[in-house]
Protein backbone atom coordinates (compact mmCIF):
# COMPACT_ATOMS: atom_id res chain seq x y z
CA UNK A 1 0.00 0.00 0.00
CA UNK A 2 0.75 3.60 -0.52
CA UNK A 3 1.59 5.69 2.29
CA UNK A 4 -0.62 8.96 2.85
CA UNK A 5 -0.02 11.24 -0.45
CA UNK A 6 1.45 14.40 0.13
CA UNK A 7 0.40 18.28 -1.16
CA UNK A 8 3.07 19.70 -0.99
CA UNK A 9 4.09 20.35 -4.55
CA UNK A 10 7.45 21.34 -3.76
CA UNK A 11 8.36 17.99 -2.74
CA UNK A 12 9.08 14.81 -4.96
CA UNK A 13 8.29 11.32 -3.27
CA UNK A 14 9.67 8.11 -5.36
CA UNK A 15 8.74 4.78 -3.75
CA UNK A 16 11.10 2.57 -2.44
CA UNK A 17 10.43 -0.39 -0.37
CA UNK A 18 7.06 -2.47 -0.68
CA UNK A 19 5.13 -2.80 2.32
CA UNK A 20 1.53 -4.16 3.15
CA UNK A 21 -0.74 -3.43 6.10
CA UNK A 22 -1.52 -6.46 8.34
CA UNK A 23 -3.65 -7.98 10.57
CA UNK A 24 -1.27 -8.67 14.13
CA UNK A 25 -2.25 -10.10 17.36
CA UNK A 26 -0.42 -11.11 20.42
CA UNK A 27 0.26 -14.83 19.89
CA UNK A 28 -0.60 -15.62 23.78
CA UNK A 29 -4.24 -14.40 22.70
CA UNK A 30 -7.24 -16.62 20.96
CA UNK A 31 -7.27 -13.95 18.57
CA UNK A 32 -4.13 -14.77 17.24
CA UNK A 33 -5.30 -18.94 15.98
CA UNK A 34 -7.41 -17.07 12.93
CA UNK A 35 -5.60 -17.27 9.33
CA UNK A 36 -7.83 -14.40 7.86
CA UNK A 37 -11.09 -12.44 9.14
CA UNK A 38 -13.78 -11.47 7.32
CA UNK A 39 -15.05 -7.46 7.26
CA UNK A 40 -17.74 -8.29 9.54
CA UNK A 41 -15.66 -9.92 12.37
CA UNK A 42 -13.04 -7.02 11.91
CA UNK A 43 -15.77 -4.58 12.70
CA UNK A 44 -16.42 -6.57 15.75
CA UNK A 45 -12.84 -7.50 16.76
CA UNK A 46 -11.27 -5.02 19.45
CA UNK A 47 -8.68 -2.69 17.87
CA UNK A 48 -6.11 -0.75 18.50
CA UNK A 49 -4.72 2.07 15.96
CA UNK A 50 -2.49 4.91 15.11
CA UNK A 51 -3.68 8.43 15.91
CA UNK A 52 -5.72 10.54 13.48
CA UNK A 53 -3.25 12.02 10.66
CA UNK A 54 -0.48 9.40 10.55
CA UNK A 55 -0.17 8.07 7.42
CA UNK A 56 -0.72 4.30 8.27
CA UNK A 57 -4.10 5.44 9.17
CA UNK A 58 -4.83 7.32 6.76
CA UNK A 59 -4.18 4.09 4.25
CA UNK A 60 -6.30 1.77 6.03
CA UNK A 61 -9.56 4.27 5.84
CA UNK A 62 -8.95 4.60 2.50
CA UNK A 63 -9.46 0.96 2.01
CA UNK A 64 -11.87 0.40 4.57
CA UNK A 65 -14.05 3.23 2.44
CA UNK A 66 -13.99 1.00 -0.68
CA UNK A 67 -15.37 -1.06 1.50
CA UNK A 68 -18.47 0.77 3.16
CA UNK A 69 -16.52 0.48 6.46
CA UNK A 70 -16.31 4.09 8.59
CA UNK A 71 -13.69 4.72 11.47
CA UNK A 72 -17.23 4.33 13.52
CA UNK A 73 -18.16 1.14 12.30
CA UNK A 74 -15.11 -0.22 14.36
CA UNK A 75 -14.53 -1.79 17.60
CA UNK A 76 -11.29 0.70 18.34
CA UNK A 77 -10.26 0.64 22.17
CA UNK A 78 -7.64 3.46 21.83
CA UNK A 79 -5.46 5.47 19.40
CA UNK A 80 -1.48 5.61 20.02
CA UNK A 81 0.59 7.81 18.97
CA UNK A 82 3.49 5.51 17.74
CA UNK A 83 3.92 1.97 16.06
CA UNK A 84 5.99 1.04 19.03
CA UNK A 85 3.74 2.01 21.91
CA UNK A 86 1.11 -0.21 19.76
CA UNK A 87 3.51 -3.30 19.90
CA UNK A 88 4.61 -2.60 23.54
CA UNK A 89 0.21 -2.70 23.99
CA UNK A 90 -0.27 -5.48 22.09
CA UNK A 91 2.24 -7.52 23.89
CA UNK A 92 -0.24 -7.63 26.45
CA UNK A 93 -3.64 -7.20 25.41
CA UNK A 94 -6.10 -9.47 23.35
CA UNK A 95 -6.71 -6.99 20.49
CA UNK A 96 -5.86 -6.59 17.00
CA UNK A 97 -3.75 -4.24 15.38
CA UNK A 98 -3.87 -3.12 11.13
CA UNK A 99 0.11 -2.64 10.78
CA UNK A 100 2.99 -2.40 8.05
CA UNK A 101 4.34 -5.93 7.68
CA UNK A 102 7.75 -4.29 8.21
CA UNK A 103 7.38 -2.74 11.29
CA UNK A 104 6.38 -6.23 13.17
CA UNK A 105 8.43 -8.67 10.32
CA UNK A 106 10.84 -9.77 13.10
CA UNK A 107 8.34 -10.04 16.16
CA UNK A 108 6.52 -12.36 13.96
CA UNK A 109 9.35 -14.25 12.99
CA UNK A 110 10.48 -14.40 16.58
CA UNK A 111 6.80 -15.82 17.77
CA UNK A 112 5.24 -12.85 19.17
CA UNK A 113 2.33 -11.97 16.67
């Protein structure tokens, strides 16, 4: 996915890395045994996102629009302010988390979501 797009004219923005948002939870958690979720267990499922105007965010409405979803159709417990406070959260809560797939690549790999 495309991070936020930018208007600021003056600037130029060339892509460089591919990235994907994702679906985490803690692997301690039930929540964490489900390969895939459907739209209508997602707006169910309790969740945990990035503040208003970061750019992850800002991808995931987009996408969630396409898809009839609003921020208020969710199940959101809290906004952080930081994809590390969200890991450092998720470490101990049974909630799920929309993420970049490389900002969590090597907690997954090590077990943790």
């Amino acid at each position: 996915m495309e991070e936020g797009n930018s208007k600021n004219n003056q600037m130029k923005y060339i892509p460089f890395i591919k990235d994907e948002i994702v679906a985490i939870a803690n692997t301690a958690q039930t929540l964490s045994e489900k390969d895939e979720i459907s739209l209508s267990e997602l707006k169910l499922l309790p969740l945990v996102l990035r503040k208003a105007g970061s750019g992850s965010l800002e991808v995931i409405l987009k996408k969630l629009k396409k898809q009839d979803i609003k921020l208020q159709d969710l199940n959101i417990l809290m906004h952080l302010g930081s994809t590390e406070s969200i890991k450092r959260y998720l470490a101990n809560s049974n909630c799920l988390r929309l993420i970049s797939i490389n900002a969590v690549s090597k907690k997954i790999a090590n077990g943790e979501f």
